[in-house]
N, C-alpha and C. Protein backbone atom coordinates (compact mmCIF):
# COMPACT_ATOMS: atom_id res chain seq x y z
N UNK A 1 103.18 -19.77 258.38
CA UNK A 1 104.31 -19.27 257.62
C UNK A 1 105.58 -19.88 258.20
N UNK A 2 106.63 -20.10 257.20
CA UNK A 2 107.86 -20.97 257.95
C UNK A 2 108.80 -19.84 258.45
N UNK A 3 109.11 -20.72 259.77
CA UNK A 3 110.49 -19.41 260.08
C UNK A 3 111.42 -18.40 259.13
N UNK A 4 112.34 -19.45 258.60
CA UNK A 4 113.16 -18.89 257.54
C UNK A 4 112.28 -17.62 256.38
N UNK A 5 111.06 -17.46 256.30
CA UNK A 5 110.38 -16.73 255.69
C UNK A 5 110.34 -15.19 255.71
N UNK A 6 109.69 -15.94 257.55
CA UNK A 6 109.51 -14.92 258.50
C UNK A 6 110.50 -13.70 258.57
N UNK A 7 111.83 -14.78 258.51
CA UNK A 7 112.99 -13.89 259.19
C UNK A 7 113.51 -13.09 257.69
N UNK A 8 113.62 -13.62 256.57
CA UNK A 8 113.63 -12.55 255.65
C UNK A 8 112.90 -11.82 255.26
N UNK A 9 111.47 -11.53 255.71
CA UNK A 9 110.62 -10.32 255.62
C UNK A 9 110.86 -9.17 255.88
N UNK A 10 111.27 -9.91 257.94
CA UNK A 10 111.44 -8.92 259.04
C UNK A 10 112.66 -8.24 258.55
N UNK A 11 113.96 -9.38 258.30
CA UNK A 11 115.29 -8.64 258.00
C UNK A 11 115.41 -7.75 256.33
N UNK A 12 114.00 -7.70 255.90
CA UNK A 12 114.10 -6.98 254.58
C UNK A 12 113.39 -5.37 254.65
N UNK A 13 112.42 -5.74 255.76
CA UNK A 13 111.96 -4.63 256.20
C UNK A 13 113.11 -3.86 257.51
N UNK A 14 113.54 -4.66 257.88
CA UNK A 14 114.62 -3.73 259.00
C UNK A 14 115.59 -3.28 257.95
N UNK A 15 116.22 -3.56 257.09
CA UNK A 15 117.42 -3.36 256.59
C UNK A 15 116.88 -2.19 255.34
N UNK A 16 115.20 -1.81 254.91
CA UNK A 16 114.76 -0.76 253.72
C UNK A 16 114.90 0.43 255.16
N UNK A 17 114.04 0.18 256.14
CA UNK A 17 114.12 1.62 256.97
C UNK A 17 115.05 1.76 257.71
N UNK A 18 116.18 0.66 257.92
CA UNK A 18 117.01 1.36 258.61
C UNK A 18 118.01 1.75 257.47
N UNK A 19 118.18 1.62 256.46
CA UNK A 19 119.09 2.56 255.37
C UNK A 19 118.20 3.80 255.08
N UNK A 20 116.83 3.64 254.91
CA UNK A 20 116.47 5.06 255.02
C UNK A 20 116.17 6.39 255.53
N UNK A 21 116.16 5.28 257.04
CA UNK A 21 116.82 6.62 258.26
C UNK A 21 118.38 7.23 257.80
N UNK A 22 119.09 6.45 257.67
CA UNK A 22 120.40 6.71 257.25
C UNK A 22 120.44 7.61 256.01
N UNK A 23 119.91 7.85 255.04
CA UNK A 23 120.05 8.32 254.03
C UNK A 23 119.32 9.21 253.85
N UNK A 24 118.21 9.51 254.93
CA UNK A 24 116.97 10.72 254.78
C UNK A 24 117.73 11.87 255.11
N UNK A 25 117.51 13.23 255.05
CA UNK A 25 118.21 14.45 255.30
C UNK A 25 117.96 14.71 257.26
N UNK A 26 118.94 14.76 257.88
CA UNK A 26 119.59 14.23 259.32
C UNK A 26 119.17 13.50 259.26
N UNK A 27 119.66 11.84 258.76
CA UNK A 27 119.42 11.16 259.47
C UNK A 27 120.88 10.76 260.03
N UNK A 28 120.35 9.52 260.75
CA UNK A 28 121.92 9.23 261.69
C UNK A 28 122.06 7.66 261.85
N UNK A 29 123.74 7.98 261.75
CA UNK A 29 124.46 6.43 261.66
C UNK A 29 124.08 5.31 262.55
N UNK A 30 123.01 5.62 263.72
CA UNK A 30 122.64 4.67 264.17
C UNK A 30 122.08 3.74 263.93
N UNK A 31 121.30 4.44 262.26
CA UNK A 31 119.73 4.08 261.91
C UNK A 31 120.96 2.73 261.58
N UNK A 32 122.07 2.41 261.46
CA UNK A 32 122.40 1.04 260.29
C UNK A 32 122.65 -0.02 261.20
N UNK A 33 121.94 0.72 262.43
CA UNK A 33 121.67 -0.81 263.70
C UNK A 33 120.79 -1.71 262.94
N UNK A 34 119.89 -1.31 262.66
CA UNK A 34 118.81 -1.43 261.76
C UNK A 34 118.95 -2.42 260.37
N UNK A 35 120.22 -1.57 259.98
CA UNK A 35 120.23 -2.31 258.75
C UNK A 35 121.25 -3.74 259.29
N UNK A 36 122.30 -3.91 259.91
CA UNK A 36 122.80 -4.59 260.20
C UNK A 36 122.28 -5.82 260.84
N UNK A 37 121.03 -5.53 261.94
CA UNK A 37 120.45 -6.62 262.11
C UNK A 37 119.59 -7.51 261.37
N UNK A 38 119.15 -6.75 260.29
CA UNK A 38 118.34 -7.07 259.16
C UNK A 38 118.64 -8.30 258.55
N UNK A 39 120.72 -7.20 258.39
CA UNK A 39 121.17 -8.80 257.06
C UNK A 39 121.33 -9.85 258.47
N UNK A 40 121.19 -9.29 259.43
CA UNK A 40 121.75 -10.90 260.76
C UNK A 40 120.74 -11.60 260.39
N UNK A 41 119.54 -11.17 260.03
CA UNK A 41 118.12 -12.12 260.27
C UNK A 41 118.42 -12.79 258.76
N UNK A 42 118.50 -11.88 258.16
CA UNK A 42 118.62 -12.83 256.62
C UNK A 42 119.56 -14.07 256.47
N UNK A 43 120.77 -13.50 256.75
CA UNK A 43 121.77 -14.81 257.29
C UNK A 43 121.33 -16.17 257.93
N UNK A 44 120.59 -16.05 259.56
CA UNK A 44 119.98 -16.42 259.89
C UNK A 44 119.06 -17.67 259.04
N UNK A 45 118.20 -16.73 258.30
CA UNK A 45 117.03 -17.81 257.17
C UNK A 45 117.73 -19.08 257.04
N UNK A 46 119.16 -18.82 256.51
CA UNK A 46 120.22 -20.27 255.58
C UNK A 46 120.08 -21.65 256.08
N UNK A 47 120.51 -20.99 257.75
CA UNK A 47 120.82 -22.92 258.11
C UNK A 47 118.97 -22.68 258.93
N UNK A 48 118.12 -21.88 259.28
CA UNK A 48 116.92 -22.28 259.45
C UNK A 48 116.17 -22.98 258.64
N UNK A 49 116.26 -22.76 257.32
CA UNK A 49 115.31 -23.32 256.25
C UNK A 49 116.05 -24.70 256.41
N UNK A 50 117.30 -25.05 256.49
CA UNK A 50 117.66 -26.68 256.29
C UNK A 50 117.64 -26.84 257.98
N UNK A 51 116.44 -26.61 258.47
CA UNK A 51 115.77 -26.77 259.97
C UNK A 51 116.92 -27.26 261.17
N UNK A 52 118.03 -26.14 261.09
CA UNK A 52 119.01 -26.42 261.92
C UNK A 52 118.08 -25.46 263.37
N UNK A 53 117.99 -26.08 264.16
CA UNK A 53 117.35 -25.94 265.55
C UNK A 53 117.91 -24.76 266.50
N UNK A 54 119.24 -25.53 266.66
CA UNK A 54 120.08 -24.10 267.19
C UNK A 54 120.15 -22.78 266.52
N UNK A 55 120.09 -22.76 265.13
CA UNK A 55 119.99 -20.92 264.61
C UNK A 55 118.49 -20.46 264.89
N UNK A 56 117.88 -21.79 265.05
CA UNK A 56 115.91 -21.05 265.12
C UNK A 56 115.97 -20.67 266.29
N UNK A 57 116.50 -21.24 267.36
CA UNK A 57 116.16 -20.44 268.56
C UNK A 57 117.24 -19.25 268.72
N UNK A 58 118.10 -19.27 268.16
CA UNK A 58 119.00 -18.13 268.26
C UNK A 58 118.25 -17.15 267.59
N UNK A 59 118.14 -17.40 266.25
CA UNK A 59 117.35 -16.43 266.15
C UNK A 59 115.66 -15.49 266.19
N UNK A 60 115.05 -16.52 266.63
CA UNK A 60 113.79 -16.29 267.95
C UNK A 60 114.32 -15.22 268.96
N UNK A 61 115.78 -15.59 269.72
CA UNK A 61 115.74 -14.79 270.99
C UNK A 61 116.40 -13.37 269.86
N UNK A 62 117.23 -13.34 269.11
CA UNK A 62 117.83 -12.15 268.29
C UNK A 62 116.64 -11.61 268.41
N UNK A 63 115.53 -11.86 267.29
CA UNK A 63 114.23 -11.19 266.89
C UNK A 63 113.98 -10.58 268.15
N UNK A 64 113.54 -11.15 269.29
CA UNK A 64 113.36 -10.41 270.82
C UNK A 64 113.79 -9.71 270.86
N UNK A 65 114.86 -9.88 271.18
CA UNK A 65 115.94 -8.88 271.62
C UNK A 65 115.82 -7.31 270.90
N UNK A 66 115.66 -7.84 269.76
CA UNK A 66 115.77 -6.65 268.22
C UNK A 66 114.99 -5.76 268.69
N UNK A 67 113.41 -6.50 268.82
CA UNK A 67 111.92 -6.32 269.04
C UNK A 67 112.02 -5.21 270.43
N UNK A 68 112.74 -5.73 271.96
CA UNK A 68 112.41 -5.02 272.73
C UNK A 68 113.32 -3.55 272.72
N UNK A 69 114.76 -4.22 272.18
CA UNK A 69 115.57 -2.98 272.16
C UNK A 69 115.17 -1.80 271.22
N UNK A 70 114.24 -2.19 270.07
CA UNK A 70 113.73 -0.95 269.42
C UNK A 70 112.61 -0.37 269.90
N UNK A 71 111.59 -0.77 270.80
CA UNK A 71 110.54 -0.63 271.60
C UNK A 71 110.82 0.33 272.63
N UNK A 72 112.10 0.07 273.39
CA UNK A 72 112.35 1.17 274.37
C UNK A 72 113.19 2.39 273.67
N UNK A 73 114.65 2.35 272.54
CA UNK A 73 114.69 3.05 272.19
C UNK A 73 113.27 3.97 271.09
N UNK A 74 113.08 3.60 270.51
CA UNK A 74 111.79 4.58 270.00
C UNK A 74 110.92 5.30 270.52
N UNK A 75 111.16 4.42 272.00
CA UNK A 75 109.78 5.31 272.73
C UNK A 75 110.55 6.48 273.42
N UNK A 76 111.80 6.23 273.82
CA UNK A 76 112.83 7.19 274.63
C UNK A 76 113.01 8.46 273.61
N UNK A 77 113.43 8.22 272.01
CA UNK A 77 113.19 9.47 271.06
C UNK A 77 111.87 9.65 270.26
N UNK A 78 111.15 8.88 270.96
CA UNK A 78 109.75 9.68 269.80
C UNK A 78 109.91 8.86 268.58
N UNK A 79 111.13 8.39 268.12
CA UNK A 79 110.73 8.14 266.84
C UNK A 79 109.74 6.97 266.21
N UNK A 80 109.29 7.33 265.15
CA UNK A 80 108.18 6.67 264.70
C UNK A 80 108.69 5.56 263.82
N UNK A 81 109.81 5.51 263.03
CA UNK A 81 110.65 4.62 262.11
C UNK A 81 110.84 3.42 263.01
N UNK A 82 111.33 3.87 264.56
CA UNK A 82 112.11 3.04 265.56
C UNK A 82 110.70 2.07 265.61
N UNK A 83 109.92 2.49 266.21
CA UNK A 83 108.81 2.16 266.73
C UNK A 83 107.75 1.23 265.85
N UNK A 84 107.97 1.39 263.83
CA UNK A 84 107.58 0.51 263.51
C UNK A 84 108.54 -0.34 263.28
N UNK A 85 109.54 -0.30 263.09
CA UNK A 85 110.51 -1.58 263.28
C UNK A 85 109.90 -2.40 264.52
N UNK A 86 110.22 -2.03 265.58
CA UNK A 86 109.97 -2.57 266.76
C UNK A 86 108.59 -3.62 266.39
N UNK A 87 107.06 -2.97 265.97
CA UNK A 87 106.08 -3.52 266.21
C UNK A 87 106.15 -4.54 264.89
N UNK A 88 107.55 -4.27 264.03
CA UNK A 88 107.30 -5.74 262.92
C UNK A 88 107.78 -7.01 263.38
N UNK A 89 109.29 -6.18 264.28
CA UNK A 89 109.84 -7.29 264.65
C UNK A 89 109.02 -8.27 265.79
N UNK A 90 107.91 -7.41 266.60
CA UNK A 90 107.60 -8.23 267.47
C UNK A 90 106.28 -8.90 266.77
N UNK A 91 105.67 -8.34 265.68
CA UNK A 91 104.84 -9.97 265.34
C UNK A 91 105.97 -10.45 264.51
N UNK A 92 106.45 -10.69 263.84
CA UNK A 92 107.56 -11.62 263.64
C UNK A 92 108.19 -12.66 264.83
N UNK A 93 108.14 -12.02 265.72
CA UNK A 93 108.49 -13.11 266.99
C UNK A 93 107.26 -13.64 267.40
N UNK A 94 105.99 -13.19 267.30
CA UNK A 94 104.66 -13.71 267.70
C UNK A 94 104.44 -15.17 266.65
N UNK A 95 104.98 -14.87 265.21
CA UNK A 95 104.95 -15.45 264.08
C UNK A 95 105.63 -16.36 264.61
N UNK A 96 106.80 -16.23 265.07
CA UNK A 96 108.10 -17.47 265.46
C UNK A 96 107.56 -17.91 266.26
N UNK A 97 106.82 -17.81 267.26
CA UNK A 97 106.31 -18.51 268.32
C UNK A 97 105.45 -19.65 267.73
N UNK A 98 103.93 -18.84 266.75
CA UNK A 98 103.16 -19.68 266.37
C UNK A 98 103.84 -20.78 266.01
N UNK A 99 104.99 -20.70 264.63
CA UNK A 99 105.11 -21.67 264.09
C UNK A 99 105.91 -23.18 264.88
N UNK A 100 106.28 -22.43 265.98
CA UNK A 100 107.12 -23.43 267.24
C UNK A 100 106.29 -24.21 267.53
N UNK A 101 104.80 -23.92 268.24
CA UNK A 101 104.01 -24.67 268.35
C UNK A 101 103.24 -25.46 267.19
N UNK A 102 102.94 -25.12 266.05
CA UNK A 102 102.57 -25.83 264.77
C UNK A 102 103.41 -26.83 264.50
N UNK A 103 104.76 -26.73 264.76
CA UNK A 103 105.86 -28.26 264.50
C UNK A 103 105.55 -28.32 265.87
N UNK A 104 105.50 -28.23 267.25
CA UNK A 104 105.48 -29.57 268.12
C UNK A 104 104.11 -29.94 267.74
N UNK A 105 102.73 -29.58 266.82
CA UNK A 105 101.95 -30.33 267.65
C UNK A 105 102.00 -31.29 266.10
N UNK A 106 102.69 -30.65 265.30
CA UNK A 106 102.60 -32.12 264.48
C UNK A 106 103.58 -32.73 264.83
N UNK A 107 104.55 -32.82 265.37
CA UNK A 107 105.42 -34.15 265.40
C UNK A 107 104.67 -34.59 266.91
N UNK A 108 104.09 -34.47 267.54
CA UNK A 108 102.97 -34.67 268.65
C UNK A 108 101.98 -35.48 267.83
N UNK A 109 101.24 -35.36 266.78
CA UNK A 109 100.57 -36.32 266.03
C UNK A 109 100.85 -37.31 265.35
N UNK A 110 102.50 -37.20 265.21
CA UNK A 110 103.13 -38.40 264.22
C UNK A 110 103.82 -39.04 265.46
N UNK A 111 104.13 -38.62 266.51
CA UNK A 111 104.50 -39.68 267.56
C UNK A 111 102.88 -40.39 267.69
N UNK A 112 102.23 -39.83 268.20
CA UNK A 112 100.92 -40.52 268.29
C UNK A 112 100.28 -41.55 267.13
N UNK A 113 100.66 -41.02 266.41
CA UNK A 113 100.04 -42.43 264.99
C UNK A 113 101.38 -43.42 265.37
N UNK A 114 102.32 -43.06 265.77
CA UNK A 114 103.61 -44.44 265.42
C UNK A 114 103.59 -45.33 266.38
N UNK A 115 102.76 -44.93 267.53
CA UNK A 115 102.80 -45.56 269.11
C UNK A 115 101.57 -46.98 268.51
């Protein structure tokens, strides 16, 4: 799956539950951490899909970041919303990884045919 894909899945699924924490009866303004990082990842997709290098790894480490900071908060309140965010964002970064290695090992095969 291509990055830019990836990252509007993740940022479509962060940005449905974190407005619906927000909008469920108590929920709370935090949940639009959630949504805010969402549209970051979507943003993100633009200059990834025209395979600008620097936003892919920027946003590789974002996704992390996203991934661990909802991992410890969720587990600190119990919540279960937090916690599947957390486990999308981190195969989404498992996803970003794969596909890192799928482009080096083909441009690893097209150096090798050009030699």
């Amino acid at each position: 799956m291509k990055s830019y894909l990836i990252l509007i899945l993740n940022g479509i699924v962060l940005m449905a539950i974190g407005t619906y924490g927000y909008v469920m009866p108590g929920g709370s303004p935090t949940s639009l951490i959630a949504t805010g990082s969402g549209f970051l990842m979507v943003i993100f997709s633009i200059p990834v899909k025209k395979e600008n290098a620097l936003f892919a790894h920027i946003a590789v480490g974002f996704t992390g970041l996203v991934s661990v900071l909802f991992f410890v908060v969720g587990f600190l309140r119990s919540n279960s919303l937090i916690l599947i965010m957390a486990s999308i964002s981190f195969v989404s970064l498992v996803l970003h990884i794969a596909d890192f290695f799928m482009r080096k090992k083909d441009r690893e095969k097209v150096d090798i045919s050009n030699s």
